[in-house]
C-alpha atoms as a PDB file:
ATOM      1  CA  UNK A   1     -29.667  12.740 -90.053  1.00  0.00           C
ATOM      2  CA  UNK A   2     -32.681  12.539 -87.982  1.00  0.00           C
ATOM      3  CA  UNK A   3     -31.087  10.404 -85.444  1.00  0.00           C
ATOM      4  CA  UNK A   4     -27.732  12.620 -84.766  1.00  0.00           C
ATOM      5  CA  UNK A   5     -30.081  15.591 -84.715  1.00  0.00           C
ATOM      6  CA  UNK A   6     -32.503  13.285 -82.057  1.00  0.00           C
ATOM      7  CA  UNK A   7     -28.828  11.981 -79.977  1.00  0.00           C
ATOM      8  CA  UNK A   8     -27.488  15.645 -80.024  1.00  0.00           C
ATOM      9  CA  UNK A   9     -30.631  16.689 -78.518  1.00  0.00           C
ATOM     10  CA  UNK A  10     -30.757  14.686 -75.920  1.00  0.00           C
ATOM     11  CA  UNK A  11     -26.754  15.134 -75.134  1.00  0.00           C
ATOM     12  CA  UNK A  12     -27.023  18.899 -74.666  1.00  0.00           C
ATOM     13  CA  UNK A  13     -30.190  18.383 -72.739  1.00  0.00           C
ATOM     14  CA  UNK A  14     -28.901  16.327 -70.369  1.00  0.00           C
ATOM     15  CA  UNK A  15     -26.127  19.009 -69.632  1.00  0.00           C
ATOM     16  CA  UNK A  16     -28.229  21.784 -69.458  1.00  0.00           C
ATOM     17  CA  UNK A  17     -29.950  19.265 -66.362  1.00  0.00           C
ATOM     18  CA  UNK A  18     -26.536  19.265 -64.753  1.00  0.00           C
ATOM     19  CA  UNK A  19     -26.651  20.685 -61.034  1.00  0.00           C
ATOM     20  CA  UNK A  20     -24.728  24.008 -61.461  1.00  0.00           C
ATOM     21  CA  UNK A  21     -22.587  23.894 -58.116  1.00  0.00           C
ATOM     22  CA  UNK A  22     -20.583  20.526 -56.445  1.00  0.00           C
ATOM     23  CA  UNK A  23     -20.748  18.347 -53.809  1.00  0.00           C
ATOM     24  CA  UNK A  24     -19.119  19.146 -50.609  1.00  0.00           C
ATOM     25  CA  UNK A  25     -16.454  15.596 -52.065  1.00  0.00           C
ATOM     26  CA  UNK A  26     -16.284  17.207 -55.522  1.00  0.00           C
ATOM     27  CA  UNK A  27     -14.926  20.602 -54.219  1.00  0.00           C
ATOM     28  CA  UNK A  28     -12.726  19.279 -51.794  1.00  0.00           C
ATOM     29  CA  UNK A  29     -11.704  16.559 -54.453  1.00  0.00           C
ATOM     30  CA  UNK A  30     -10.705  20.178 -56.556  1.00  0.00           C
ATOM     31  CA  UNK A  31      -8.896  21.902 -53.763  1.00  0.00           C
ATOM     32  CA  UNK A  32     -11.511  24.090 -52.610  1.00  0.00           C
ATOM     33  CA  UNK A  33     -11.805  23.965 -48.793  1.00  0.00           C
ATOM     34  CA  UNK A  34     -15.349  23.755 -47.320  1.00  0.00           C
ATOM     35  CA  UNK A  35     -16.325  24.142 -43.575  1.00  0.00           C
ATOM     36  CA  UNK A  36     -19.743  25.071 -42.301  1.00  0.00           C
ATOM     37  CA  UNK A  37     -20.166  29.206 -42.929  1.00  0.00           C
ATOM     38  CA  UNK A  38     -20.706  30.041 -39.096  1.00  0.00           C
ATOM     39  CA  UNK A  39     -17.127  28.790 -38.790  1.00  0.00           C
ATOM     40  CA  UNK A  40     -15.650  30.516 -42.022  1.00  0.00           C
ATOM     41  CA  UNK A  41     -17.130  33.672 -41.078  1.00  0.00           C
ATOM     42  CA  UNK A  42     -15.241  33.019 -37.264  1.00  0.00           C
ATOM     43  CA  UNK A  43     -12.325  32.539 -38.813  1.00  0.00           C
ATOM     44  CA  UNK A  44     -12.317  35.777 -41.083  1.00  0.00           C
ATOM     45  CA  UNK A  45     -13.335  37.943 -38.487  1.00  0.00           C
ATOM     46  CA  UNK A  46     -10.922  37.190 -35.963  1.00  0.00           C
ATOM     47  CA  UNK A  47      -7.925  35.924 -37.468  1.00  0.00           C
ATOM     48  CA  UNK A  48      -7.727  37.971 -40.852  1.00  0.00           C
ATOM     49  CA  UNK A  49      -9.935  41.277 -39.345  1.00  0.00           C
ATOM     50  CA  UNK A  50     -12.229  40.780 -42.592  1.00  0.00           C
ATOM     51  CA  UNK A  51     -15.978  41.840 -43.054  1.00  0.00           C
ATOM     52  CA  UNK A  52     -18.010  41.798 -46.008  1.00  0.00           C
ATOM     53  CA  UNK A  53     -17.528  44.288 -49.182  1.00  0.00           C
ATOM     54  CA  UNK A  54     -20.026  42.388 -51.106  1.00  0.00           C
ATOM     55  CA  UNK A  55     -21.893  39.625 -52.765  1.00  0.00           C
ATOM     56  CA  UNK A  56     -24.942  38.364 -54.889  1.00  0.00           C
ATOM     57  CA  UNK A  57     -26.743  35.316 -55.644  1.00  0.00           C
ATOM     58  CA  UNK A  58     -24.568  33.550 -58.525  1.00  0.00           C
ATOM     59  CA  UNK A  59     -28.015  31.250 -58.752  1.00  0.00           C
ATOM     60  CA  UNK A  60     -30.896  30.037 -56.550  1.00  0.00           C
ATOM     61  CA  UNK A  61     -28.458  27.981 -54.444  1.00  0.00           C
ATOM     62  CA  UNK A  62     -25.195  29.778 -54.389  1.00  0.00           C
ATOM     63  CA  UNK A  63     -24.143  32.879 -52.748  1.00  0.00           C
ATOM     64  CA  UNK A  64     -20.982  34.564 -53.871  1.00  0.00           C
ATOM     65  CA  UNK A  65     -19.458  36.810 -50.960  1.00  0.00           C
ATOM     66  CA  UNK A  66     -16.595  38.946 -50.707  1.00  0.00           C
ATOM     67  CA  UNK A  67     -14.849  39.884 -47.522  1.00  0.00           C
ATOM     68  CA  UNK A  68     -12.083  41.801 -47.019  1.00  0.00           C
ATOM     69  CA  UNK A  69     -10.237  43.588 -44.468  1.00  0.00           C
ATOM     70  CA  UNK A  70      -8.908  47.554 -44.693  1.00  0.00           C
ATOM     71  CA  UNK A  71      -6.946  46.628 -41.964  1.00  0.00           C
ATOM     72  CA  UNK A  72      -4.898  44.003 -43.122  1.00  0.00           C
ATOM     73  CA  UNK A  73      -5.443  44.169 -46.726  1.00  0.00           C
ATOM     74  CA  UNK A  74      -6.084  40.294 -47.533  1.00  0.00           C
ATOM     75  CA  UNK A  75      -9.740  39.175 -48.891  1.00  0.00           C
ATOM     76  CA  UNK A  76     -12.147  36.032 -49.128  1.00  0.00           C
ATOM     77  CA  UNK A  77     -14.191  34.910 -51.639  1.00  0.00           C
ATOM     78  CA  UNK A  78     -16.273  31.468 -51.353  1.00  0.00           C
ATOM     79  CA  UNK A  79     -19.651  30.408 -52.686  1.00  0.00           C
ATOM     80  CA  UNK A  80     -22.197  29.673 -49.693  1.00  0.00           C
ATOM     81  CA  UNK A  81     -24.641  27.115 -50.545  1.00  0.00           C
ATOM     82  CA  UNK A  82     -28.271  26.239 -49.438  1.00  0.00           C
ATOM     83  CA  UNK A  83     -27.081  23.672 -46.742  1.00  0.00           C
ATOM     84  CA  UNK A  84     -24.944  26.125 -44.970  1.00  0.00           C
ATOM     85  CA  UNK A  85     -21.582  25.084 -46.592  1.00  0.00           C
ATOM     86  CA  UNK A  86     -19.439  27.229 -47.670  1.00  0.00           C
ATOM     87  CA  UNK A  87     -16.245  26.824 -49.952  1.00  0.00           C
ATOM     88  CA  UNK A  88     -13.423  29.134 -50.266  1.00  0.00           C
ATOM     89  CA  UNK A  89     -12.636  30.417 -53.619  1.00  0.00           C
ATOM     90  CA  UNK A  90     -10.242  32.662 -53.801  1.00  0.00           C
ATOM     91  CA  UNK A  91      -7.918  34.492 -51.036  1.00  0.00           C
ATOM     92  CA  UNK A  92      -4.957  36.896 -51.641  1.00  0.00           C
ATOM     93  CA  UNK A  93      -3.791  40.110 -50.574  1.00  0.00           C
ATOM     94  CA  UNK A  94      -3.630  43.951 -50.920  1.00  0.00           C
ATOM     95  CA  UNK A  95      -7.592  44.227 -51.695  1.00  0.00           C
ATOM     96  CA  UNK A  96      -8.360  47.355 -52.863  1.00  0.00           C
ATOM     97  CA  UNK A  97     -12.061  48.500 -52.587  1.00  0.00           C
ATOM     98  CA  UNK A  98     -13.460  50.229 -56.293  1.00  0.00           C
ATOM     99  CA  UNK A  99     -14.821  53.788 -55.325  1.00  0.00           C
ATOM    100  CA  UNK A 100     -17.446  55.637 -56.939  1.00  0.00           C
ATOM    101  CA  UNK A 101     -16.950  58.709 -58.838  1.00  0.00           C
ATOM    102  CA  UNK A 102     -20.156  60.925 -59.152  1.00  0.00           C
ATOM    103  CA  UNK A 103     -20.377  62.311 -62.895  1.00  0.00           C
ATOM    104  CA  UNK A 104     -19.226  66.230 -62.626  1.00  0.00           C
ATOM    105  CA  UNK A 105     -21.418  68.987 -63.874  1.00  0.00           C
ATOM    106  CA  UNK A 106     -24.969  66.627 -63.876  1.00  0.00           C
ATOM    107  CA  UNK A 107     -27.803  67.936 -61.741  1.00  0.00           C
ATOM    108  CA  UNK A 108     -30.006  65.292 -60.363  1.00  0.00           C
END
């Protein structure tokens, strides 16, 4: 008992040790495209008319951003890491932006 309960310890420890993002091979090995994020950001702004609508730090070394584009409708998302990498997430099209509602009646 003591020694499944030592093996299993040391199993799930070595997980939690995992790094918590890929390599640049490892995401392009999964489909993601990477490129360097002065380029990305190029790209978006003058082909697709997009500009950021928001982001936060997923962990110490990733940064989730979304851009978007009023304009045109279509949207980025990609994780930029540490090393200036970025990889492409998700795109698609007709991005709507979430608006918010102030309550009624509530005096601040």
């Amino acid at each position: 008992m003591f020694k499944r309960l030592c093996s299993t310890a040391v199993i799930f420890g070595a997980a939690a040790l995992a790094p918590p993002f890929a390599t640049q091979a490892q995401a392009q090995a999964q489909g993601l495209t990477c490129l360097p994020r002065a380029a990305l950001v190029e790209r978006l702004e003058g082909a697709y008319k997009e500009s950021p609508t928001g982001g936060g730090l997923q962990n110490p070394q990733q940064l989730l951003e979304v851009w978007a584009s009023s304009e045109t409708g279509s949207f980025t998302v990609f994780i930029t890491r540490p090393n200036g990498v970025s990889c492409i997430v998700a795109t698609g099209q007709h991005w709507t932006g979430a608006t918010t509602a102030a309550a009624a009646g509530v005096a601040g």
